[in-house]
Protein backbone atom coordinates (compact mmCIF):
# COMPACT_ATOMS: atom_id res chain seq x y z
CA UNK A 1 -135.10 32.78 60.19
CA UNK A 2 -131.80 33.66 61.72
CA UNK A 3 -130.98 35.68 64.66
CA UNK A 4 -128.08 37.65 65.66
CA UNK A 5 -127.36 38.35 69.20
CA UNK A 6 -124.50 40.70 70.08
CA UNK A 7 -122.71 41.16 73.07
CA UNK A 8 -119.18 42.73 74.09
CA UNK A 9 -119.99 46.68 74.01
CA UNK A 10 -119.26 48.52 77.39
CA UNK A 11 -117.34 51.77 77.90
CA UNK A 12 -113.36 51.96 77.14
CA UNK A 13 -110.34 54.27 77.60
CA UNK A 14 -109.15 55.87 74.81
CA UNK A 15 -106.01 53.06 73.66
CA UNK A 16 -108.04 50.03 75.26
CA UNK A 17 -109.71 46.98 73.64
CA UNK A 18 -112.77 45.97 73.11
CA UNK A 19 -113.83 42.47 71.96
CA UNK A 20 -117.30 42.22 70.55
CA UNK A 21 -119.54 38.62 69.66
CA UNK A 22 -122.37 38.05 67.69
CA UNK A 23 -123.84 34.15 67.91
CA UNK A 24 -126.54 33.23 64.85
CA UNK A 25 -128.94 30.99 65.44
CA UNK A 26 -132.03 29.58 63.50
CA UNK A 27 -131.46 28.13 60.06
CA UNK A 28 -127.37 29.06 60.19
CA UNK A 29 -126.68 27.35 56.83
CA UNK A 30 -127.69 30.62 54.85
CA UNK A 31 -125.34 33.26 56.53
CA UNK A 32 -122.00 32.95 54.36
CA UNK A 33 -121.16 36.78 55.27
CA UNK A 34 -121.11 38.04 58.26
CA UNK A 35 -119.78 41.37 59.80
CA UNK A 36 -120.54 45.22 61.83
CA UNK A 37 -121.87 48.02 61.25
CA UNK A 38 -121.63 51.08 63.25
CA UNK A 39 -123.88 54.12 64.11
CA UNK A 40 -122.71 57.49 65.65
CA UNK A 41 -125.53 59.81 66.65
CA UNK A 42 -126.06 62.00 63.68
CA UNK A 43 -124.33 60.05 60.88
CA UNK A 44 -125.14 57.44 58.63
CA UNK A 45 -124.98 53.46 59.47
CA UNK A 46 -121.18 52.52 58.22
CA UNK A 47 -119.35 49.16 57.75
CA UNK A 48 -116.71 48.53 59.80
CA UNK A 49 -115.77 44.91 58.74
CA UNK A 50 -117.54 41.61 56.96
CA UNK A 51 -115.92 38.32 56.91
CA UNK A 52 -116.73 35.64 54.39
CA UNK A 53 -117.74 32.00 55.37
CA UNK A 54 -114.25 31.16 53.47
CA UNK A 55 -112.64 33.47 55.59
CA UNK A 56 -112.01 36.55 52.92
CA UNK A 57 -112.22 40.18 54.79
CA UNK A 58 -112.87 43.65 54.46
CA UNK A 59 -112.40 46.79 56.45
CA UNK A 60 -113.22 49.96 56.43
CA UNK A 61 -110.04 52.11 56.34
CA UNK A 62 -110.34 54.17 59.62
CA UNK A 63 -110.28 50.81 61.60
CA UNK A 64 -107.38 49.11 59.56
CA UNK A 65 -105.04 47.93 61.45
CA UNK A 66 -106.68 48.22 64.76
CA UNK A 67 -109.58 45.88 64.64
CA UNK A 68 -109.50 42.41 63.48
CA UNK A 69 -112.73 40.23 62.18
CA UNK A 70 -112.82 36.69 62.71
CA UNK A 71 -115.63 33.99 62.89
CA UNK A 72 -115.80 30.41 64.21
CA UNK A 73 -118.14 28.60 61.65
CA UNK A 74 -118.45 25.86 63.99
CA UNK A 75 -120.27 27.94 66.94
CA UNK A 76 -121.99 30.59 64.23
CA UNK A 77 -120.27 33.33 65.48
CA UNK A 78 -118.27 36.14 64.39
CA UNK A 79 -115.91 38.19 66.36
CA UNK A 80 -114.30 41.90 66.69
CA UNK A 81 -111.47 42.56 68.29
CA UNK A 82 -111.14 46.07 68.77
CA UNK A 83 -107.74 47.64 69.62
CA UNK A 84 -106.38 50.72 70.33
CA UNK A 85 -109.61 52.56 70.11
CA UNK A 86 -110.44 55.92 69.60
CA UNK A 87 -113.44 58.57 70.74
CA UNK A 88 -114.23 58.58 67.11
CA UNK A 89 -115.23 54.76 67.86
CA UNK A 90 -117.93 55.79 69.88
CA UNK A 91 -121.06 54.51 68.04
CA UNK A 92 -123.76 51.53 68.42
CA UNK A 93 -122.20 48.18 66.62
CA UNK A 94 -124.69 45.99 64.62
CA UNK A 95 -123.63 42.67 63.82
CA UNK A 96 -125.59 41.74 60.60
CA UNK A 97 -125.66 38.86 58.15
CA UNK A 98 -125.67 39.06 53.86
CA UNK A 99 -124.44 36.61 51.00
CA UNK A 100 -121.80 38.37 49.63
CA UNK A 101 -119.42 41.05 51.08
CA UNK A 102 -120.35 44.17 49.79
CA UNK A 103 -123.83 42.81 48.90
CA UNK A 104 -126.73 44.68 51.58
CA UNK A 105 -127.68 43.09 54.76
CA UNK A 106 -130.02 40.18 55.22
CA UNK A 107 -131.17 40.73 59.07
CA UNK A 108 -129.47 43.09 61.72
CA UNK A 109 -129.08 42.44 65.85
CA UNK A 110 -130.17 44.60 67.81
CA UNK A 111 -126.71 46.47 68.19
CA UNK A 112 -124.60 46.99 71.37
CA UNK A 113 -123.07 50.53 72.32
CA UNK A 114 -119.53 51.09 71.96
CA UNK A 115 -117.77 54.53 74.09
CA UNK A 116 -114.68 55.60 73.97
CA UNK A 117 -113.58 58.49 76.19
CA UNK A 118 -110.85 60.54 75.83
């Protein structure tokens, strides 16, 4: 089993930064992909950005450019640095775990809450 703990969420300014973590731990040798998802009340779960174990990304285009996945295999944990954030990046973040980018998630944390005001 492998857990995901998240942490970094709070409430932001409209053109601040937010920098979220997720650690894995249990049997960490089985999570090559990592990455977030995001929920806004009323819409569907969405992926913001995965990150391979070989370092290959992905991001969904409304964050390009402003957020930036990274992951330090070492510790089993992956990072988002969130900048110049917008309202529209209001939404729970859920770090999750798969094999492949692009492939569906494996296990989920328990999400941390993301506002932006305006």
């Amino acid at each position: 089993q492998v857990q995901l703990v998240e942490s970094g969420g709070g409430l932001v300014q409209a053109g601040g930064s937010l920098r979220l973590s997720c650690a894995a731990s249990g049997s960490t040798f089985s999570i090559p992909t990592m990455g977030w998802y995001r929920q806004a009340p009323g819409k569907q779960r969405e992926l913001v950005a995965a990150i391979s174990s070989g370092g290959s990304t992905k991001y969904a285009d409304s964050v390009k450019d402003r957020f930036n996945i990274s992951r330090d295999n070492a510790k089993n944990t992956v990072y988002l640095q969130m900048d110049s954030l917008k309202p529209e990046d209001t939404a729970v973040y859920y770090c999750y775990r798969a094999l492949r980018i692009g492939e569906p998630a494996l296990s989920w944390g328990q999400g941390t809450q993301v506002t932006v005001s305006s």
